[in-house]
PDB file of N, CA and C in Angstrom:
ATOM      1  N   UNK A   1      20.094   6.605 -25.346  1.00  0.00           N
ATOM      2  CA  UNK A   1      18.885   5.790 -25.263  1.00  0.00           C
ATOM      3  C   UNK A   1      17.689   6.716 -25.472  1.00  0.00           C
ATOM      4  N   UNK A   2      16.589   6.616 -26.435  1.00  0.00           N
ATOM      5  CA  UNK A   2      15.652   6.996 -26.734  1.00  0.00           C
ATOM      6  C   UNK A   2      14.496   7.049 -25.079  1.00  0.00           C
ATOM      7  N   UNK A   3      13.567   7.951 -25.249  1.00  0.00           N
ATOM      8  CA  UNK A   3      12.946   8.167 -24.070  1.00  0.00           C
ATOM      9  C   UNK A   3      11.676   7.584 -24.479  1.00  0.00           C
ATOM     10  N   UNK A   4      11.001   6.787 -25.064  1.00  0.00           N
ATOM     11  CA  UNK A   4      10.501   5.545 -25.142  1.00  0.00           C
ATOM     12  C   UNK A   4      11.032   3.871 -24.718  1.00  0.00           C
ATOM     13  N   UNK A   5      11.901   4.092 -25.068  1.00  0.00           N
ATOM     14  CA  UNK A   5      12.744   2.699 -24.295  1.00  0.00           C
ATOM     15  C   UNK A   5      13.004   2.809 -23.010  1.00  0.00           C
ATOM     16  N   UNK A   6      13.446   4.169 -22.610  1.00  0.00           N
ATOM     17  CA  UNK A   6      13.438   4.425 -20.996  1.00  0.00           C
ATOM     18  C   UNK A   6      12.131   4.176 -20.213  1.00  0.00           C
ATOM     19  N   UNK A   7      11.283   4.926 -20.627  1.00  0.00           N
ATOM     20  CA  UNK A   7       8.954   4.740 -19.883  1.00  0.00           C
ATOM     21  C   UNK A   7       8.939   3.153 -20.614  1.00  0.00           C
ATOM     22  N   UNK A   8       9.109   2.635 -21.006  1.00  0.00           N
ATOM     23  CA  UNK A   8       9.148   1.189 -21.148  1.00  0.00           C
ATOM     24  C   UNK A   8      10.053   0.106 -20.176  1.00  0.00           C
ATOM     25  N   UNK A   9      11.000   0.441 -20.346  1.00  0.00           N
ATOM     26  CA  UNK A   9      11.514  -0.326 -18.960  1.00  0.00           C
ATOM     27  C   UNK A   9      11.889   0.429 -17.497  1.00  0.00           C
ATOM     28  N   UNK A  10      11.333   1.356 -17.436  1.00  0.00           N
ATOM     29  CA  UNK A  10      10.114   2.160 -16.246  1.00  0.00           C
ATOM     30  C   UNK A  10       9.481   1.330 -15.747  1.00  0.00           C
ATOM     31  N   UNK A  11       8.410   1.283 -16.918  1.00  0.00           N
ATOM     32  CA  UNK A  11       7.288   0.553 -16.830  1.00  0.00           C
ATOM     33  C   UNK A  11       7.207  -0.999 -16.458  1.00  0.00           C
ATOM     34  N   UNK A  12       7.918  -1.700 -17.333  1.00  0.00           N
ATOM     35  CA  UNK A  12       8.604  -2.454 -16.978  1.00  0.00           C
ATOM     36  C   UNK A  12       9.567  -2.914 -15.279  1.00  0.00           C
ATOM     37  N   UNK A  13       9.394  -2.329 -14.847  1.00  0.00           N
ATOM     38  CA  UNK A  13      10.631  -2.242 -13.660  1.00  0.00           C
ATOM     39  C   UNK A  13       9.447  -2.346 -12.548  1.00  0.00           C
ATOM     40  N   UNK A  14       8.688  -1.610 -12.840  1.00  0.00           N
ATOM     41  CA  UNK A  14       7.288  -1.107 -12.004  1.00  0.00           C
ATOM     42  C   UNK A  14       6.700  -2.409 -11.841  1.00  0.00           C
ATOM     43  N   UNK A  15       5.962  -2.823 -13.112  1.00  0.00           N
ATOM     44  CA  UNK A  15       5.215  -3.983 -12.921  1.00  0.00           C
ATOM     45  C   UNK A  15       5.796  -5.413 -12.315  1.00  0.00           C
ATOM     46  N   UNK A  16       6.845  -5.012 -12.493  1.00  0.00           N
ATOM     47  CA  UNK A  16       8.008  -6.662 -11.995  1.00  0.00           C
ATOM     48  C   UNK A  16       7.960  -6.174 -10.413  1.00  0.00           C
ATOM     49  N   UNK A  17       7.695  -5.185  -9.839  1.00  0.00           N
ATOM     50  CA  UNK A  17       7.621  -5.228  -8.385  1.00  0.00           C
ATOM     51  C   UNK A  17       6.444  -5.167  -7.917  1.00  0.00           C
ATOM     52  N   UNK A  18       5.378  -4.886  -8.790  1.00  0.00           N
ATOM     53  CA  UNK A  18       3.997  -5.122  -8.424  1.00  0.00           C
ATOM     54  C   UNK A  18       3.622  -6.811  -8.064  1.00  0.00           C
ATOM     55  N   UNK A  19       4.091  -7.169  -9.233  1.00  0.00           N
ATOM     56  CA  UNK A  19       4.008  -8.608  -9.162  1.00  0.00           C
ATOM     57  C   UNK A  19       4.628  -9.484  -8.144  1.00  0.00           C
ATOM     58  N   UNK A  20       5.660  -8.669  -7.351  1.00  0.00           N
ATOM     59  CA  UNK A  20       6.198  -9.607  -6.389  1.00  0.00           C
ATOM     60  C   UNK A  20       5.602  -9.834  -5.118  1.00  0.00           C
ATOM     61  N   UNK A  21       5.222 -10.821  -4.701  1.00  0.00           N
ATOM     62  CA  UNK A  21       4.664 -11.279  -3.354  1.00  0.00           C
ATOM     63  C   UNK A  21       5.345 -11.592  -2.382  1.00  0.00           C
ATOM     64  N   UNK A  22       6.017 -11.601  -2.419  1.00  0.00           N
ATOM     65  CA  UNK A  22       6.957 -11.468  -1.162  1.00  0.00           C
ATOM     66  C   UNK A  22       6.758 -10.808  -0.047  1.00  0.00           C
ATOM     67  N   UNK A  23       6.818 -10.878   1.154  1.00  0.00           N
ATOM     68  CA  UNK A  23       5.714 -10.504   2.300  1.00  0.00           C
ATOM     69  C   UNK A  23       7.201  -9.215   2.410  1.00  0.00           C
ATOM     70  N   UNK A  24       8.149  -9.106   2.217  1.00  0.00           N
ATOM     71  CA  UNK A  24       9.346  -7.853   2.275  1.00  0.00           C
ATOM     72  C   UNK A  24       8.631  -6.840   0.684  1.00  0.00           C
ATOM     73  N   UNK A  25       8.437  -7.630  -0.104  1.00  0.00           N
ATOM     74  CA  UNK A  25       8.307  -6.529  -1.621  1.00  0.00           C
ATOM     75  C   UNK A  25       6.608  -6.046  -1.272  1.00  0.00           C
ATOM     76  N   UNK A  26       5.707  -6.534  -0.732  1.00  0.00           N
ATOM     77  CA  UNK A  26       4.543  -6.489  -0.291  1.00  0.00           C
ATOM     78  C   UNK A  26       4.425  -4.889   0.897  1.00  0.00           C
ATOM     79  N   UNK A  27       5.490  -5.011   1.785  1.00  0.00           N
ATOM     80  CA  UNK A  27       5.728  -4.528   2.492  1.00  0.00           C
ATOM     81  C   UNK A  27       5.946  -3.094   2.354  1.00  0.00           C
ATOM     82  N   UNK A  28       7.258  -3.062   1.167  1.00  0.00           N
ATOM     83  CA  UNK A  28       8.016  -2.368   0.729  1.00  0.00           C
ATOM     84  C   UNK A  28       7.165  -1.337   0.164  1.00  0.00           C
ATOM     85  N   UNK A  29       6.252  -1.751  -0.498  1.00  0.00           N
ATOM     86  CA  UNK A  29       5.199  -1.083  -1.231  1.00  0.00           C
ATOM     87  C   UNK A  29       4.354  -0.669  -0.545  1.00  0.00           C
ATOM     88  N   UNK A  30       3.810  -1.405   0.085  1.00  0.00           N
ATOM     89  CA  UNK A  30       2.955  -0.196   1.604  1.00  0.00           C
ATOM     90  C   UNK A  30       3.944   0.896   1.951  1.00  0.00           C
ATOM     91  N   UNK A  31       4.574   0.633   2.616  1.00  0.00           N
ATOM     92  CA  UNK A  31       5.495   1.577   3.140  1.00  0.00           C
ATOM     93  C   UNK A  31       5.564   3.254   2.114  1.00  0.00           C
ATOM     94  N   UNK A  32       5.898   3.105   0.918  1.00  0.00           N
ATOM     95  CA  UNK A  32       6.581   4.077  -0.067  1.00  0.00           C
ATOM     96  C   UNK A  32       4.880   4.675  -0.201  1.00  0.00           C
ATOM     97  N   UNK A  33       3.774   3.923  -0.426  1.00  0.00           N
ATOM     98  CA  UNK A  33       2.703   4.365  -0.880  1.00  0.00           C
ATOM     99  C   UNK A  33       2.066   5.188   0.219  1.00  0.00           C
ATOM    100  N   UNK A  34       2.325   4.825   1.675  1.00  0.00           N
ATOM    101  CA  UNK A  34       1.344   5.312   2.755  1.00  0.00           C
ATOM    102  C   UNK A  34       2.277   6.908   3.176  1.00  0.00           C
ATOM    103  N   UNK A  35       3.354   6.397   1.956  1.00  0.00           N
ATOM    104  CA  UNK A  35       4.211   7.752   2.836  1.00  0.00           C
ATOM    105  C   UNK A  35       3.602   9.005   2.104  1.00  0.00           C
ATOM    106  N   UNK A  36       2.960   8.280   1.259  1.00  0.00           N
ATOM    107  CA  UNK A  36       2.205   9.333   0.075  1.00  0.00           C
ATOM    108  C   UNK A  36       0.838  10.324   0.605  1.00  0.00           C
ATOM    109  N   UNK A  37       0.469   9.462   1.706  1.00  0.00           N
ATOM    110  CA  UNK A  37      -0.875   9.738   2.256  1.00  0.00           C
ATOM    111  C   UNK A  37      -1.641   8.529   2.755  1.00  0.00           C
ATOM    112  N   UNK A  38      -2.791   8.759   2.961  1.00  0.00           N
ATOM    113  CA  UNK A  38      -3.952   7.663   3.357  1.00  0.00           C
ATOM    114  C   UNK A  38      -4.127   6.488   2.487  1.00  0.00           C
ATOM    115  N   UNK A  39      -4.718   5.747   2.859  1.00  0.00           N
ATOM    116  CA  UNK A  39      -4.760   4.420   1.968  1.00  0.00           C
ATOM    117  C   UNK A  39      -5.749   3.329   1.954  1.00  0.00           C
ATOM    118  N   UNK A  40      -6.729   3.196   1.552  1.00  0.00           N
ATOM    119  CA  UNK A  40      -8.008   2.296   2.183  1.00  0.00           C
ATOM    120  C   UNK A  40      -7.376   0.576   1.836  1.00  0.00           C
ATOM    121  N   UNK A  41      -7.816  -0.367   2.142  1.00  0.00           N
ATOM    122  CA  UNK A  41      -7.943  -1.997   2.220  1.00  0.00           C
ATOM    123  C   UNK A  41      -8.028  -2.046   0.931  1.00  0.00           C
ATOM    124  N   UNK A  42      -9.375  -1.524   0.422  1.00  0.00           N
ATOM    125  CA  UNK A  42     -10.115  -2.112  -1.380  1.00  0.00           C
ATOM    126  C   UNK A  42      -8.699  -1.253  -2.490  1.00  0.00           C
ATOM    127  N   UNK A  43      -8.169  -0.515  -1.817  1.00  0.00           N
ATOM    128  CA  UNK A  43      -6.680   0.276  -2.750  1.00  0.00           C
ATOM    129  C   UNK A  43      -5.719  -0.322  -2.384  1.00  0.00           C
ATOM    130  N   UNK A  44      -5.297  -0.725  -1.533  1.00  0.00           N
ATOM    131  CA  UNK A  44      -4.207  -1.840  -1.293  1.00  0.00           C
ATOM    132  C   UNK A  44      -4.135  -3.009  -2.102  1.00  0.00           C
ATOM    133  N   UNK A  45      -4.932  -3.347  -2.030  1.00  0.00           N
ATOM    134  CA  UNK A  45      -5.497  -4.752  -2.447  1.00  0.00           C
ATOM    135  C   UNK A  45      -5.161  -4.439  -4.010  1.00  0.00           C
ATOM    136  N   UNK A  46      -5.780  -3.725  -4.799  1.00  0.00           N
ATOM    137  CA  UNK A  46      -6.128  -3.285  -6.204  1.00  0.00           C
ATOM    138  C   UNK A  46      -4.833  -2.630  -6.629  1.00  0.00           C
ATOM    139  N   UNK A  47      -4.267  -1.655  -6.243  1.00  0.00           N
ATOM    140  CA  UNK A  47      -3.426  -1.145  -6.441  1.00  0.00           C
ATOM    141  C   UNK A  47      -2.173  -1.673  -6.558  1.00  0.00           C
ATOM    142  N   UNK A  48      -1.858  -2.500  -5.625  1.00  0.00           N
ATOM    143  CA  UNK A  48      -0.268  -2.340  -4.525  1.00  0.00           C
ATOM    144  C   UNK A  48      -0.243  -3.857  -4.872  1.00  0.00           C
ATOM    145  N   UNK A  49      -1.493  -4.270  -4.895  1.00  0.00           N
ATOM    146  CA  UNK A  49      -1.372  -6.107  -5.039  1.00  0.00           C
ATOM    147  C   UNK A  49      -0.716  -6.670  -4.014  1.00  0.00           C
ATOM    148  N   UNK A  50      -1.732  -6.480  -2.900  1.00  0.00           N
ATOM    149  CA  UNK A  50      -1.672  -6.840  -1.504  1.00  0.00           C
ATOM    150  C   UNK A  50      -2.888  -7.747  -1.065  1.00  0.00           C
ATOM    151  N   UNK A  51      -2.647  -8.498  -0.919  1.00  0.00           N
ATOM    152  CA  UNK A  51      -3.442  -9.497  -0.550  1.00  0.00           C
ATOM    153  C   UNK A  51      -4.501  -9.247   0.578  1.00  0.00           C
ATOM    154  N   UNK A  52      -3.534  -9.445   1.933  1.00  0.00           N
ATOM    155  CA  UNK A  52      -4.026  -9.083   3.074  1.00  0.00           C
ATOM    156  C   UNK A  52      -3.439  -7.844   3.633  1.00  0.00           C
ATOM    157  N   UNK A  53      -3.417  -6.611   3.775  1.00  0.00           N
ATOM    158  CA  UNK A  53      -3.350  -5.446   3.724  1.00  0.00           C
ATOM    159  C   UNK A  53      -3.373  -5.338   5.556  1.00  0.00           C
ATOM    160  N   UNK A  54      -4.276  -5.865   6.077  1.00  0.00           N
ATOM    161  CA  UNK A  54      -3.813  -5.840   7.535  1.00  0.00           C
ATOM    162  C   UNK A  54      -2.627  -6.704   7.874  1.00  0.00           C
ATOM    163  N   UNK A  55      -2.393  -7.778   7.149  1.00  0.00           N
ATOM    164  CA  UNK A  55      -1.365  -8.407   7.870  1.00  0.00           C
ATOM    165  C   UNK A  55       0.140  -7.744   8.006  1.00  0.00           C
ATOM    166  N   UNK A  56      -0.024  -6.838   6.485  1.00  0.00           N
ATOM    167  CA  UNK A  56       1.397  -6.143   6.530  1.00  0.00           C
ATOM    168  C   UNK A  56       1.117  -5.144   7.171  1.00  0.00           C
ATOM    169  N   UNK A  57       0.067  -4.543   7.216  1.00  0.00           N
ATOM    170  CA  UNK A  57       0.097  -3.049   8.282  1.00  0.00           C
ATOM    171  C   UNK A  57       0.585  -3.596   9.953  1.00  0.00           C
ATOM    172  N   UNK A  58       0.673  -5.170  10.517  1.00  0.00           N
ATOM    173  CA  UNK A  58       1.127  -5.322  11.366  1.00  0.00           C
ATOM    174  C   UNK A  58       2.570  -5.719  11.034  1.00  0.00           C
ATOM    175  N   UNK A  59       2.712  -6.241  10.323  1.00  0.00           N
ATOM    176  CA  UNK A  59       4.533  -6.511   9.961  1.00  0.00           C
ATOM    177  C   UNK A  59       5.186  -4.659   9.915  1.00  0.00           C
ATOM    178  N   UNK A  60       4.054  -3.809   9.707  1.00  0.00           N
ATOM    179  CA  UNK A  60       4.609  -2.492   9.407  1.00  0.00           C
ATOM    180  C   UNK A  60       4.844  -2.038  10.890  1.00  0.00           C
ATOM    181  N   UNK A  61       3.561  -2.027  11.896  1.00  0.00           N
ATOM    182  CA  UNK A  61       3.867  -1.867  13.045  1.00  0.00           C
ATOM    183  C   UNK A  61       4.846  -2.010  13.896  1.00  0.00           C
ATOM    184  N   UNK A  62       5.152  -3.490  14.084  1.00  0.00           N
ATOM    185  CA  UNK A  62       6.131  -4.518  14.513  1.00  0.00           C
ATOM    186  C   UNK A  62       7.780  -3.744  14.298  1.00  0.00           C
ATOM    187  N   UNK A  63       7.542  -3.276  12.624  1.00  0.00           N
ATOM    188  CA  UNK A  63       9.067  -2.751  12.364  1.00  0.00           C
ATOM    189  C   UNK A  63       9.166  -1.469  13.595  1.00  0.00           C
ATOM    190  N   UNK A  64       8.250  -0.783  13.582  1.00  0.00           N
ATOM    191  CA  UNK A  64       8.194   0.548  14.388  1.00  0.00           C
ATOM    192  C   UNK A  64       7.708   1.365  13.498  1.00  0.00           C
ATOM    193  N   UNK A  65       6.796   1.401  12.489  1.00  0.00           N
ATOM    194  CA  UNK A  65       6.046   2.608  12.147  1.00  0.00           C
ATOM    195  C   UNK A  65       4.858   2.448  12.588  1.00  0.00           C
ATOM    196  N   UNK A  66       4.580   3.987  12.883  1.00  0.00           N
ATOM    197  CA  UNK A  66       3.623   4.465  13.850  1.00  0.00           C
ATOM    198  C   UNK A  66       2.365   4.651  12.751  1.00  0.00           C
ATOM    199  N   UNK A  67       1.562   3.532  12.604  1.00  0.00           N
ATOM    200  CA  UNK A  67       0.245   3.560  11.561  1.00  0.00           C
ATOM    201  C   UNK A  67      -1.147   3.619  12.358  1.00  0.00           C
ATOM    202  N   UNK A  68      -2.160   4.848  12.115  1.00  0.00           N
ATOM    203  CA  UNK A  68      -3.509   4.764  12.718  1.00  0.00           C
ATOM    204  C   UNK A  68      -4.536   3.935  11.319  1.00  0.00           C
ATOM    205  N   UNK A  69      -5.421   3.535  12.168  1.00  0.00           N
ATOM    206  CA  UNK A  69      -6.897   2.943  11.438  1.00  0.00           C
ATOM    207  C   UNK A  69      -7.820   3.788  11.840  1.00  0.00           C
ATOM    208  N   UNK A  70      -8.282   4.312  10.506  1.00  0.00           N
ATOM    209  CA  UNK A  70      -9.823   4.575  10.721  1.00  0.00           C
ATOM    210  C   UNK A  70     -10.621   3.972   9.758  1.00  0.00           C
ATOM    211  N   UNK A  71     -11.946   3.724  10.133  1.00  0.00           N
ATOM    212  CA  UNK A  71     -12.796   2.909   9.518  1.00  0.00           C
ATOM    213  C   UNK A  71     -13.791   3.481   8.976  1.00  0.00           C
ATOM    214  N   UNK A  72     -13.632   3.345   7.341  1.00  0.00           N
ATOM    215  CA  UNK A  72     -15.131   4.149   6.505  1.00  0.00           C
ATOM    216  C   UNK A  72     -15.766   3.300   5.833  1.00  0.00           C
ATOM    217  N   UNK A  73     -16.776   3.801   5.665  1.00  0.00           N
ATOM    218  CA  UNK A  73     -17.474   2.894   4.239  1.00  0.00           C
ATOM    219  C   UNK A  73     -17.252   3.192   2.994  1.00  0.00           C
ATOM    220  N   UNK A  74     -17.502   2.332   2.252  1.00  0.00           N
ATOM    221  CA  UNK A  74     -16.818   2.364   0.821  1.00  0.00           C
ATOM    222  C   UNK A  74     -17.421   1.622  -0.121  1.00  0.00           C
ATOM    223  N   UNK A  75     -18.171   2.112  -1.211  1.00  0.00           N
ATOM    224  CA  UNK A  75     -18.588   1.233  -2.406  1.00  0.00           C
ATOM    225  C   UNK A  75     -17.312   0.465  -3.206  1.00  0.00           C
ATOM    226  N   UNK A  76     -17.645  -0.516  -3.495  1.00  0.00           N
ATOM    227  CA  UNK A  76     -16.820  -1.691  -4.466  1.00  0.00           C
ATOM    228  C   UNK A  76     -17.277  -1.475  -5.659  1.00  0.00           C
ATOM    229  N   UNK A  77     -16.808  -1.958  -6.328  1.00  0.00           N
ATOM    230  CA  UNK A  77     -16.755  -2.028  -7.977  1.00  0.00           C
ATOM    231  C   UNK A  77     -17.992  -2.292  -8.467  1.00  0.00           C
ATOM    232  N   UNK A  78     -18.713  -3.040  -8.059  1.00  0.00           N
ATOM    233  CA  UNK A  78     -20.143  -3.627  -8.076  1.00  0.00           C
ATOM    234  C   UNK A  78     -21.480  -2.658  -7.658  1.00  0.00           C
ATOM    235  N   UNK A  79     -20.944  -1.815  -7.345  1.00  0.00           N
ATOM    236  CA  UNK A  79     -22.202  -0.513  -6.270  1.00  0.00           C
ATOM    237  C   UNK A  79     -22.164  -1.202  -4.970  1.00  0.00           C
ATOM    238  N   UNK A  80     -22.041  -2.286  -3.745  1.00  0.00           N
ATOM    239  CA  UNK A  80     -22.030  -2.844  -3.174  1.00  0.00           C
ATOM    240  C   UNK A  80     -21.531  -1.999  -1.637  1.00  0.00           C
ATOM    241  N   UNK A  81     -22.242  -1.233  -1.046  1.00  0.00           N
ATOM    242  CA  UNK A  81     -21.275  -0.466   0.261  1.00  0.00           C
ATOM    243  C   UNK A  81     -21.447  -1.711   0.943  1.00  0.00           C
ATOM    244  N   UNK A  82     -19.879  -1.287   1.560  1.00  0.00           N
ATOM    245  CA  UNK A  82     -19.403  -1.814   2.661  1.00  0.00           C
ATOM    246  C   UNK A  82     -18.961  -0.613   4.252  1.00  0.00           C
ATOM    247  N   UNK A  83     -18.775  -1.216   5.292  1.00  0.00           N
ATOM    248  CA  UNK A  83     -18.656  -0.453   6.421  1.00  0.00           C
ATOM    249  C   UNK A  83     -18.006  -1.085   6.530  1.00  0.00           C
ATOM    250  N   UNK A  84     -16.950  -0.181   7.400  1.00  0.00           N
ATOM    251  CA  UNK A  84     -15.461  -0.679   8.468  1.00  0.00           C
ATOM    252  C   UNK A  84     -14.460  -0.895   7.921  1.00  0.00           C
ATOM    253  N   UNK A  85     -14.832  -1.068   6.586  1.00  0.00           N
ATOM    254  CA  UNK A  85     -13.101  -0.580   5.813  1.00  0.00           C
ATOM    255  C   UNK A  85     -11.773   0.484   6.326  1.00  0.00           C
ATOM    256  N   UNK A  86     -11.015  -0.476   6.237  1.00  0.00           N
ATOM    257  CA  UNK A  86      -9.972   0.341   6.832  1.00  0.00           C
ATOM    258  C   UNK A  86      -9.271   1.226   6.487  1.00  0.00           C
ATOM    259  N   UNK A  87      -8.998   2.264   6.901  1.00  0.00           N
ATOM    260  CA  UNK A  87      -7.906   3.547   5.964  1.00  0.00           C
ATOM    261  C   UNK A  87      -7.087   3.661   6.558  1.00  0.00           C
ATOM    262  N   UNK A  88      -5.714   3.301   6.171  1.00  0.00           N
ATOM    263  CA  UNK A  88      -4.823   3.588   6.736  1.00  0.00           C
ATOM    264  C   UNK A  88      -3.710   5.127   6.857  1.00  0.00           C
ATOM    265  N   UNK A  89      -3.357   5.462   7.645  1.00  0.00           N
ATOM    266  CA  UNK A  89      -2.376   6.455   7.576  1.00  0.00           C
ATOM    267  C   UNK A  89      -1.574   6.317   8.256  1.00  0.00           C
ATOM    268  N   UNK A  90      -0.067   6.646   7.623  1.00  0.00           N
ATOM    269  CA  UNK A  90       0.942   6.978   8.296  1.00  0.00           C
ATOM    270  C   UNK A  90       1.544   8.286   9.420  1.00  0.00           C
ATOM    271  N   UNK A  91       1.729   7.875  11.124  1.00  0.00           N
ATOM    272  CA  UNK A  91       2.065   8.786  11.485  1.00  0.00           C
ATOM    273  C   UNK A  91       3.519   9.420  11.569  1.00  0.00           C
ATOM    274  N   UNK A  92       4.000   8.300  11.166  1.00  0.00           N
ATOM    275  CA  UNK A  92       5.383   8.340  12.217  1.00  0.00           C
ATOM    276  C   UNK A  92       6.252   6.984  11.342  1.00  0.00           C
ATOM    277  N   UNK A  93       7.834   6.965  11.017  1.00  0.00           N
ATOM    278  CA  UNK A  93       8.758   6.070  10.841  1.00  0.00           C
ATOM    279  C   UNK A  93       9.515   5.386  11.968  1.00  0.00           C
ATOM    280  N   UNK A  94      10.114   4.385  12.190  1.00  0.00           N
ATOM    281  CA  UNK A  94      10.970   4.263  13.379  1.00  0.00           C
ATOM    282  C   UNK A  94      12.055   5.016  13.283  1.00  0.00           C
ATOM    283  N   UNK A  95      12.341   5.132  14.466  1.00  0.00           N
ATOM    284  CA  UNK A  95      13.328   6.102  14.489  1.00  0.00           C
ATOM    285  C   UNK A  95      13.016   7.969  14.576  1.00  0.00           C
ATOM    286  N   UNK A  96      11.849   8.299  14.246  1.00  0.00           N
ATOM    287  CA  UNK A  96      11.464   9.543  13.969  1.00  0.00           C
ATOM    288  C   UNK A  96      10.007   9.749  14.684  1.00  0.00           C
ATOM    289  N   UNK A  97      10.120  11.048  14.938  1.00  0.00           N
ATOM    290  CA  UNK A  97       8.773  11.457  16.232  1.00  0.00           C
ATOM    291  C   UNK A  97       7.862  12.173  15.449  1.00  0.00           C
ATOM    292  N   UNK A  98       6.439  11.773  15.582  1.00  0.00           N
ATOM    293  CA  UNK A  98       5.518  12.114  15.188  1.00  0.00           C
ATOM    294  C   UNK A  98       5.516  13.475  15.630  1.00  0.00           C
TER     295      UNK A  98
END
């Protein structure tokens, strides 16, 4: 198989789970992304194609990962600051000690 047909249905593979809404594929994707680092609301949202971004950071809780909030401000797309945006970070998995 040519390595254009492979970064194509990569790519492909990628966007078919972006697109899924499913409050588990929604989830799933927080999870893998926060393990990456920090994560604000307006990047969730944009990125991850998360709707409500707190609701799964509590479905994330609930499972047993250990997630802090801190709250910054943040310009939008528009120049528009906002305050109290949330950033999320991961401390901790269930099962495993911070």
């Amino acid at each position: 198989m040519n390595t254009k047909k492979m970064a194509d249905q990569q790519a492909s593979h990628e966007n078919s789970q972006i697109k899924n809404t499913s409050i588990n594929a929604q989830n799933a994707r927080f999870i893998q992304r926060l393990r990456l680092g920090s994560i604000d609301t307006f990047s969730a949202m944009r990125e991850l194609n998360i709707c409500r971004p707190g609701a799964r950071i509590c479905d994330l809780r609930a499972a047993g990962y250990k997630i802090i909030t801190q709250r910054i401000a943040l310009t939008d797309e528009w120049g528009r600051t906002h305050g109290g945006i949330a950033l999320y970070t991961l401390l901790a998995e269930p099962g495993k000690v911070a």
